[in-house]
Protein backbone atom coordinates (compact mmCIF):
# COMPACT_ATOMS: atom_id res chain seq x y z
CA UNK A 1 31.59 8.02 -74.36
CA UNK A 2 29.18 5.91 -76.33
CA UNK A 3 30.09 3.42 -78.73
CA UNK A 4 29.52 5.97 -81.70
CA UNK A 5 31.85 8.19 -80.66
CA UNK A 6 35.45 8.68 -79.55
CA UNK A 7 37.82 10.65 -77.69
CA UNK A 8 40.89 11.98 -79.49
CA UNK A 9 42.84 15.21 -78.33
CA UNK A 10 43.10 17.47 -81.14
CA UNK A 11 45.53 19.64 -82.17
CA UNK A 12 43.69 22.71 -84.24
CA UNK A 13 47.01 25.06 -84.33
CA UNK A 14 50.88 24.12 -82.88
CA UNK A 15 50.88 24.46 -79.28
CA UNK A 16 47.30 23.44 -78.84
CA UNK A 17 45.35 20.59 -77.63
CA UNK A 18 41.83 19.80 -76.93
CA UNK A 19 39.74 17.23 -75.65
CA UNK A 20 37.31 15.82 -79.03
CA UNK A 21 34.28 13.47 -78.98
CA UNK A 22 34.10 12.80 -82.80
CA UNK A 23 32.15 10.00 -84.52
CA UNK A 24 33.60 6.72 -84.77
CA UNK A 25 35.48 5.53 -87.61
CA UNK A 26 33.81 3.43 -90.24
CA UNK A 27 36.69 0.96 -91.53
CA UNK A 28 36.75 0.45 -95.41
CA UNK A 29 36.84 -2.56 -96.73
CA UNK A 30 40.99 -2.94 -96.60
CA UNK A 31 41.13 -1.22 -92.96
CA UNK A 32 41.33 -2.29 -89.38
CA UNK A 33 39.48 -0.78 -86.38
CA UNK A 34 42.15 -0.47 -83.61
CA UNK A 35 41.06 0.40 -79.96
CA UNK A 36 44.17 2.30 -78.38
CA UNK A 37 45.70 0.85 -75.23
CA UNK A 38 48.69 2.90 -75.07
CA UNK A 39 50.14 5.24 -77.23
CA UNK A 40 54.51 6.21 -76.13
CA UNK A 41 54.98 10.25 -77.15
CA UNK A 42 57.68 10.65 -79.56
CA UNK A 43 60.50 13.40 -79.54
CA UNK A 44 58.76 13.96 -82.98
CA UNK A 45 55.11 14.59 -81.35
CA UNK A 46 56.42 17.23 -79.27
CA UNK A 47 58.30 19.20 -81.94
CA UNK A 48 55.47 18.83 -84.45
CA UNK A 49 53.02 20.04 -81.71
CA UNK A 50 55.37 23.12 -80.65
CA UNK A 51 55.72 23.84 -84.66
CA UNK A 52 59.40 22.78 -84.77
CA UNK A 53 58.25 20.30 -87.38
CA UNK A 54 56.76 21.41 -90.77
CA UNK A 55 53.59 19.16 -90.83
CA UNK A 56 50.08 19.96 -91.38
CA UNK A 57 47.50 20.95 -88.93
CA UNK A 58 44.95 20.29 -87.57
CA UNK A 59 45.84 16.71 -86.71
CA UNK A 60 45.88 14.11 -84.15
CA UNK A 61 49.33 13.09 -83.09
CA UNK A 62 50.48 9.78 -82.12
CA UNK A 63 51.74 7.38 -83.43
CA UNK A 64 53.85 4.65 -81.58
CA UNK A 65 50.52 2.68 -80.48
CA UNK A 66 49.48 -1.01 -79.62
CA UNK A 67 45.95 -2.27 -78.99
CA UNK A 68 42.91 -3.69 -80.23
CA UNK A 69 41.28 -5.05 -83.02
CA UNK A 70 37.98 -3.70 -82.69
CA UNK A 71 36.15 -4.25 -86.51
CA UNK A 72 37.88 -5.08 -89.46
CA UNK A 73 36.69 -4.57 -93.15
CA UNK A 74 35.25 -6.77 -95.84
CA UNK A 75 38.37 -7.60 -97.17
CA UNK A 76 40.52 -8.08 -94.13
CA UNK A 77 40.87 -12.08 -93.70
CA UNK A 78 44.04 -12.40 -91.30
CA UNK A 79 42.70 -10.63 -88.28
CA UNK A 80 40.22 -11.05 -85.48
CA UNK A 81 38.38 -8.86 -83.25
CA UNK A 82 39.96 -8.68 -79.87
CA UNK A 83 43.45 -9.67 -81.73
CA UNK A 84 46.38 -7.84 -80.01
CA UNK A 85 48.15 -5.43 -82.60
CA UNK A 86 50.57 -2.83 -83.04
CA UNK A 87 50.07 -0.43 -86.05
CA UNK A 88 52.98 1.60 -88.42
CA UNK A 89 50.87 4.97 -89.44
CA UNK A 90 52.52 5.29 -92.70
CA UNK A 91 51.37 3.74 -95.44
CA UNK A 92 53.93 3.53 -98.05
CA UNK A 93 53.46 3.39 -101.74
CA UNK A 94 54.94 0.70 -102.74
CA UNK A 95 55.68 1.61 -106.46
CA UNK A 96 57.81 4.56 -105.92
CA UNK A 97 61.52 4.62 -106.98
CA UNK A 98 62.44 4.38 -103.37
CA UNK A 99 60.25 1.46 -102.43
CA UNK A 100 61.17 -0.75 -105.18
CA UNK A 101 65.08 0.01 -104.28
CA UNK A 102 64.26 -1.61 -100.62
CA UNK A 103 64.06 2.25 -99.43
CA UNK A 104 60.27 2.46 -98.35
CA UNK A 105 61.44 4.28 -95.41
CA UNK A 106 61.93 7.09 -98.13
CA UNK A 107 58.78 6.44 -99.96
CA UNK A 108 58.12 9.24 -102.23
CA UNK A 109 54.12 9.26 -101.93
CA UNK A 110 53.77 7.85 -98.33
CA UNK A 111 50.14 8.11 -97.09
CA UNK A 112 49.88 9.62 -93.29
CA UNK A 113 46.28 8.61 -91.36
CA UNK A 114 46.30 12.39 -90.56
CA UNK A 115 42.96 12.53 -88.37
CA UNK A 116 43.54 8.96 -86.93
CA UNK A 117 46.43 9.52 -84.62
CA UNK A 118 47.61 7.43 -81.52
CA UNK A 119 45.88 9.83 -78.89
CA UNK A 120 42.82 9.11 -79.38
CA UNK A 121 40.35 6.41 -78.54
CA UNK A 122 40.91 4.36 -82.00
CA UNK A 123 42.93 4.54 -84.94
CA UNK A 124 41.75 2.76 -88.77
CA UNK A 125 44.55 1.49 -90.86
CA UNK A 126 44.96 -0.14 -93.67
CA UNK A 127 45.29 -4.32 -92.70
CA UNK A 128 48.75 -4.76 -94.47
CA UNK A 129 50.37 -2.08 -91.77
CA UNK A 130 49.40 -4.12 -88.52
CA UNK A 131 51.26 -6.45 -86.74
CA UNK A 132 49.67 -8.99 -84.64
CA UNK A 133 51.17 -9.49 -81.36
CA UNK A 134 51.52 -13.12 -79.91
CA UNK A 135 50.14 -14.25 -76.70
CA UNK A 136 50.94 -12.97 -73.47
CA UNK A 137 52.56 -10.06 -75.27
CA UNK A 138 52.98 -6.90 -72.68
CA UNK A 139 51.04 -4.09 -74.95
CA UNK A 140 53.20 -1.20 -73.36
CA UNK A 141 56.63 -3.39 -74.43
CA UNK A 142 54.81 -3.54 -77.65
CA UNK A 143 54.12 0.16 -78.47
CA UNK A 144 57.82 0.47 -78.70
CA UNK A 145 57.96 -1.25 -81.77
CA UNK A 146 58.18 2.39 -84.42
CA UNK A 147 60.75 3.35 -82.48
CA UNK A 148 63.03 0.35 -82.24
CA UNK A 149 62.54 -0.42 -86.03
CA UNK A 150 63.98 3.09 -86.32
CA UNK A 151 67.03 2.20 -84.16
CA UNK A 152 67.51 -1.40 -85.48
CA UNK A 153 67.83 0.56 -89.32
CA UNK A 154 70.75 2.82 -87.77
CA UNK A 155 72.77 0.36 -85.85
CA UNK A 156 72.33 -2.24 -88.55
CA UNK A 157 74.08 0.17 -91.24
CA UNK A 158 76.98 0.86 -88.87
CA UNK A 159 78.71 -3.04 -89.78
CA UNK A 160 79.23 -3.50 -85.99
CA UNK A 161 81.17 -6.62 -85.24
CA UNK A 162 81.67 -8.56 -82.41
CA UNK A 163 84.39 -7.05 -79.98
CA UNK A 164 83.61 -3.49 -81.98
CA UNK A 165 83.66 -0.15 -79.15
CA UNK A 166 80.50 1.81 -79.87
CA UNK A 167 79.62 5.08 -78.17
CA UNK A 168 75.87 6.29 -77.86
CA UNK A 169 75.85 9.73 -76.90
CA UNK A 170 72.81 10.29 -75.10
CA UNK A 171 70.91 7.32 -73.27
CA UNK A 172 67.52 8.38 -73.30
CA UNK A 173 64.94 6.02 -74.69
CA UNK A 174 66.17 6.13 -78.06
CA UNK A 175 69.91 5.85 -76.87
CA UNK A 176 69.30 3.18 -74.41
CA UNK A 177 67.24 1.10 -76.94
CA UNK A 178 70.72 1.77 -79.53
CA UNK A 179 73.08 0.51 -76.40
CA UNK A 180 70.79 -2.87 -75.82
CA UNK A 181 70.83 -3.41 -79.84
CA UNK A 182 74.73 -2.84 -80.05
CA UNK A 183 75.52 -5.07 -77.64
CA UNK A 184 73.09 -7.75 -79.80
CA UNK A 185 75.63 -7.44 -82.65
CA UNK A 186 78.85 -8.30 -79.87
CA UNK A 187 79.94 -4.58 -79.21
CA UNK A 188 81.22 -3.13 -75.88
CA UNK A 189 79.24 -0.33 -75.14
CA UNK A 190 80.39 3.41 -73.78
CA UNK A 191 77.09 5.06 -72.95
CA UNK A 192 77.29 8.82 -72.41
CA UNK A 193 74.33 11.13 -71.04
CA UNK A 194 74.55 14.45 -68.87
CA UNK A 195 71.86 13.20 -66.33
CA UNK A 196 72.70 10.47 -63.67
CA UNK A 197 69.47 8.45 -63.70
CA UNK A 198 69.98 7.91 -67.61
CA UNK A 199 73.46 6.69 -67.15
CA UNK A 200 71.97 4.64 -64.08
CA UNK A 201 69.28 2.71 -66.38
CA UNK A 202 72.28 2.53 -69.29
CA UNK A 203 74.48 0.60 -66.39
CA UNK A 204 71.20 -1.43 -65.31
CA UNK A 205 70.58 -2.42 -68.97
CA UNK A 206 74.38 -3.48 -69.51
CA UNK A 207 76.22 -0.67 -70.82
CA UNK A 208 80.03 -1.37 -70.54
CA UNK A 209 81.23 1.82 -69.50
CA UNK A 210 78.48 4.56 -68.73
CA UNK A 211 80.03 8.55 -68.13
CA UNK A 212 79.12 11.78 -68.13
CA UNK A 213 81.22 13.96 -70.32
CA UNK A 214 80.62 17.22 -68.42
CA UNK A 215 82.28 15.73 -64.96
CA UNK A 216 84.62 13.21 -66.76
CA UNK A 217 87.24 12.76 -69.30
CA UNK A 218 85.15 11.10 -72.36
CA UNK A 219 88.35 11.04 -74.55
CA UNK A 220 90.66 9.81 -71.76
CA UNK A 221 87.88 6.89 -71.52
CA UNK A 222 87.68 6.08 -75.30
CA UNK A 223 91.72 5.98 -75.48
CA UNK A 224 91.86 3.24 -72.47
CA UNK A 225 89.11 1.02 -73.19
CA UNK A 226 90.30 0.70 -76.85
CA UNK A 227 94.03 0.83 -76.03
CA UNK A 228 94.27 4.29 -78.44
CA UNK A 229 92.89 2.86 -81.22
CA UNK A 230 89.49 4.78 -80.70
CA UNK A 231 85.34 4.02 -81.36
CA UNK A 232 84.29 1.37 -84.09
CA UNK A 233 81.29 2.77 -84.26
CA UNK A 234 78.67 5.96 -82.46
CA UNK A 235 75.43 6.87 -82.48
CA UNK A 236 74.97 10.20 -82.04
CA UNK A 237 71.27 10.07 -80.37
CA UNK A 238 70.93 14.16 -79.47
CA UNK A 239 70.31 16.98 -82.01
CA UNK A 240 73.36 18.73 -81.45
CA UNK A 241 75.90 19.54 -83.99
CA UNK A 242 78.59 20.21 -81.45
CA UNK A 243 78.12 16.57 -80.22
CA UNK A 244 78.46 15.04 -83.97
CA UNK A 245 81.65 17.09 -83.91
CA UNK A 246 82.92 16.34 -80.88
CA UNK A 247 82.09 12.83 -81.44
CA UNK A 248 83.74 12.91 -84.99
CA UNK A 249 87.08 13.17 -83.11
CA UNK A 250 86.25 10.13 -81.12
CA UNK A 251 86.33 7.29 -84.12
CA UNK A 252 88.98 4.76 -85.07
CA UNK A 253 90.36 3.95 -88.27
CA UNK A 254 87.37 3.11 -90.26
CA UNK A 255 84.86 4.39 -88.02
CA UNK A 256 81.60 4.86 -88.68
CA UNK A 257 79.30 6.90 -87.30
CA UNK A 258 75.69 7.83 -87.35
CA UNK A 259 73.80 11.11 -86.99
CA UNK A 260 70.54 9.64 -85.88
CA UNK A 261 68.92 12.61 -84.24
CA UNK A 262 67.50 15.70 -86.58
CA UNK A 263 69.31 19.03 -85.32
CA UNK A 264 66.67 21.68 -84.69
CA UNK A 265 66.90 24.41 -85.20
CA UNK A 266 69.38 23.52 -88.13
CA UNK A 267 72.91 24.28 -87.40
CA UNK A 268 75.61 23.81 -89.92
CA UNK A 269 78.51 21.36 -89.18
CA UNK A 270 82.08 22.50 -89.08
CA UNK A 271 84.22 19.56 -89.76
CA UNK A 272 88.05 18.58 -90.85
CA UNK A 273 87.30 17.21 -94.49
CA UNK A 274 90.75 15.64 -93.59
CA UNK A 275 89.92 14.05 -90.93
CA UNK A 276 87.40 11.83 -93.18
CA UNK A 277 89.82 11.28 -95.64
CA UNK A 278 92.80 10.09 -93.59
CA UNK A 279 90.30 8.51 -91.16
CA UNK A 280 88.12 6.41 -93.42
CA UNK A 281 85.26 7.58 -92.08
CA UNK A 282 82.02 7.22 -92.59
CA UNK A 283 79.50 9.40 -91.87
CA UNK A 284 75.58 8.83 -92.30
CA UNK A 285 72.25 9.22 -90.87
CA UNK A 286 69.27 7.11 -90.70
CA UNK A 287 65.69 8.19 -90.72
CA UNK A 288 62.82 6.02 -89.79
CA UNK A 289 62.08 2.15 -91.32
CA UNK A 290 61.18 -0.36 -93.52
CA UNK A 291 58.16 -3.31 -92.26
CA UNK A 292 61.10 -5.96 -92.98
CA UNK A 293 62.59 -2.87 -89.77
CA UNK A 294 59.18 -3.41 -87.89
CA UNK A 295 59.20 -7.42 -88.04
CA UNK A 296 62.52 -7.54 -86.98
CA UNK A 297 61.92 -4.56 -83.81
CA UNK A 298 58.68 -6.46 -82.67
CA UNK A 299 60.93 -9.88 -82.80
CA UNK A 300 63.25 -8.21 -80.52
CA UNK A 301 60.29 -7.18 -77.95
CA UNK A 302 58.50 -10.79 -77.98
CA UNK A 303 61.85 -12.68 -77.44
CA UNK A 304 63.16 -10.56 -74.61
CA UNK A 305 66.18 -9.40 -76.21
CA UNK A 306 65.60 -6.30 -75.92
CA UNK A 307 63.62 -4.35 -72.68
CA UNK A 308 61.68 -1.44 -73.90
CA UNK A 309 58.56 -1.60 -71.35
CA UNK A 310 61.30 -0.95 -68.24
CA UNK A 311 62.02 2.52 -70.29
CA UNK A 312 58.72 4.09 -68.97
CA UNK A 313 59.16 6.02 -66.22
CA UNK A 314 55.90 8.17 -67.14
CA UNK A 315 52.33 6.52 -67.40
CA UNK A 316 49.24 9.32 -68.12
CA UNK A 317 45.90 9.34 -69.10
CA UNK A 318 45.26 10.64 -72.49
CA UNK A 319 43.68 14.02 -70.54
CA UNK A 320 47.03 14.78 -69.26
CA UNK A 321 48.87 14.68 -73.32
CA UNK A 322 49.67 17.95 -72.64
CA UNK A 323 51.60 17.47 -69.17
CA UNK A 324 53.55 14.58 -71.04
CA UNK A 325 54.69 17.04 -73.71
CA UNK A 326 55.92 19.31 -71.00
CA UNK A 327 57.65 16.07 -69.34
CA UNK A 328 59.43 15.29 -72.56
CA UNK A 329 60.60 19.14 -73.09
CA UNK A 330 62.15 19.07 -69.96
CA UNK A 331 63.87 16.01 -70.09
CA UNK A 332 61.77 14.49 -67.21
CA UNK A 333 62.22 10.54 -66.84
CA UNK A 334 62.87 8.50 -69.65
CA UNK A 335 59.62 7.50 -71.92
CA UNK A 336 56.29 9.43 -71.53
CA UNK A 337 53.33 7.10 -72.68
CA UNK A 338 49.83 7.60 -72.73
CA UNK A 339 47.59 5.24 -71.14
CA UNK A 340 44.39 5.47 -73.69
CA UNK A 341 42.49 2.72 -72.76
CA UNK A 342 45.17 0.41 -70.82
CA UNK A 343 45.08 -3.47 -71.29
């Protein structure tokens, strides 16, 4: 590769991938030039790529990236080349009915960097959606920060309080990250996952209880380690409406639960009305964040409080995109990330 041009793997049609050398960005005056250390794959990438996700092609996917400032534009006065960065690829409005009501992570007229994505060689975005990263900063801890914002948003609107039982059914990356920031707001954690090396690393990272429903009595558990009174709070981290059901039954008084995961293909829910009414309950969802969600996820990464880099079990070179795609589908490991350029 020479310096006017860059690799990014393409995506023409869902399902396929190839290998690009295409000229290098120019950054506008208001963008950033970022050189792509690593790049995480998102449960999103790989249903967008096997057309699970209604999104436009051709693209470049991507987009849970940290690396480097490489040029910056005329107007960009914060930044410096070489700076360590992490990027959020959409660019919200900021005008819209849902931004100005502290929604942003519903922004009506969001703006996507469709041809810039996270595997590739570099990305451009705009200055005012890149985070600098302070010294001594690990850059694969760092690419976690899209996804953590995400999970910060959903535990933070479940009013967990200190003593609180929450349950996270299913402790992959995005469940273990919801057990370590649960236990930041004082609850006692039951972690639940049907593979052993997930409940393992849930165990390793502090879960209180860890169990696998299919070999052991998940009810049984929730009734002694909250004396019958049942789950403060759950995350439901695994598109499955049988789990949100099942998990339903689970709450106390007053519990609250969250449907984090989208359900693909869609599958209606069959639920009690009464037991929402007589139960208090409160059921919601959460879908991606906010940059006051960002500031507060990268926080989290720089002061240790919560381990994302010790979630990668999978380390590939942005060639082998397509054999971490297979690794997610098959529930391989915890989190797949693509080395682009490495540190």
């Amino acid at each position: 590769m020479n310096h006017k041009t860059m690799r990014q793997m393409w995506s023409e049609t869902p399902g396929q991938l190839q290998l690009r050398h295409n000229p290098l960005f120019e950054p506008g005056d208001n963008d950033v030039l970022i050189k792509v250390a690593y790049t995480g794959i998102c449960p999103w990438d790989v249903r967008a790529f096997t057309g699970k996700s209604s999104v436009a092609f051709p693209r470049v996917l991507g987009h849970e990236t940290a690396g480097y400032v490489a040029a910056i534009g005329d107007q960009v006065k914060q930044l410096e080349i070489g700076q360590a960065v992490v990027a959020d690829f959409i660019v919200k409005c900021g005008v819209c009915r849902a931004c100005r009501r502290g929604r942003s992570n519903r922004c009506q007229y969001p703006t996507f960097q469709q041809y810039g994505g996270g595997y590739g060689d570099y990305i451009r975005i705009p200055q005012q959606n890149i985070y600098p990263l302070r010294p001594h900063t690990s850059l694969k801890a760092a690419a976690f920060m899209e996804p953590l914002a995400c999970v910060w948003r959903g535990i933070n609107m479940l009013d967990i309080q200190p003593g609180d039982v929450a349950l996270v059914a299913g402790v992959g990356p995005i469940g273990l990250m919801h057990m370590q920031v649960a236990r930041l707001f004082g609850a006692r954690v039951i972690a639940s996952d049907l593979v052993p090396a997930r409940l393992e690393k849930a165990r390793e990272l502090g879960a209180d209880w860890a169990i696998d429903p299919s070999q052991e009595d998940l009810p049984a558990l929730v009734e002694e380690v909250s004396d019958g009174w049942g789950v403060d709070a759950a995350v439901v981290a695994v598109g499955s409406s049988r789990l949100v059901e099942q998990t339903l039954a689970l709450l106390a008084p007053g519990g609250r639960l969250n449907i984090f995961a989208g359900i693909y293909p869609r599958d209606e829910l069959q639920i009690d009305p009464n037991l929402i009414h007589y139960g208090e309950f409160v059921l919601t969802g959460s879908a991606d964040s906010t940059p006051q969600d960002m500031r507060r996820a990268l926080d989290l990464i720089e002061s240790g409080q919560v381990d994302t880099e010790s979630l990668i079990s999978h380390l590939l070179p942005l060639e082998e995109l397509g054999r971490g795609f297979e690794l997610v589908q098959q529930t391989a490991g915890l989190k797949v990330m693509i080395e682009v350029n490495g540190d």
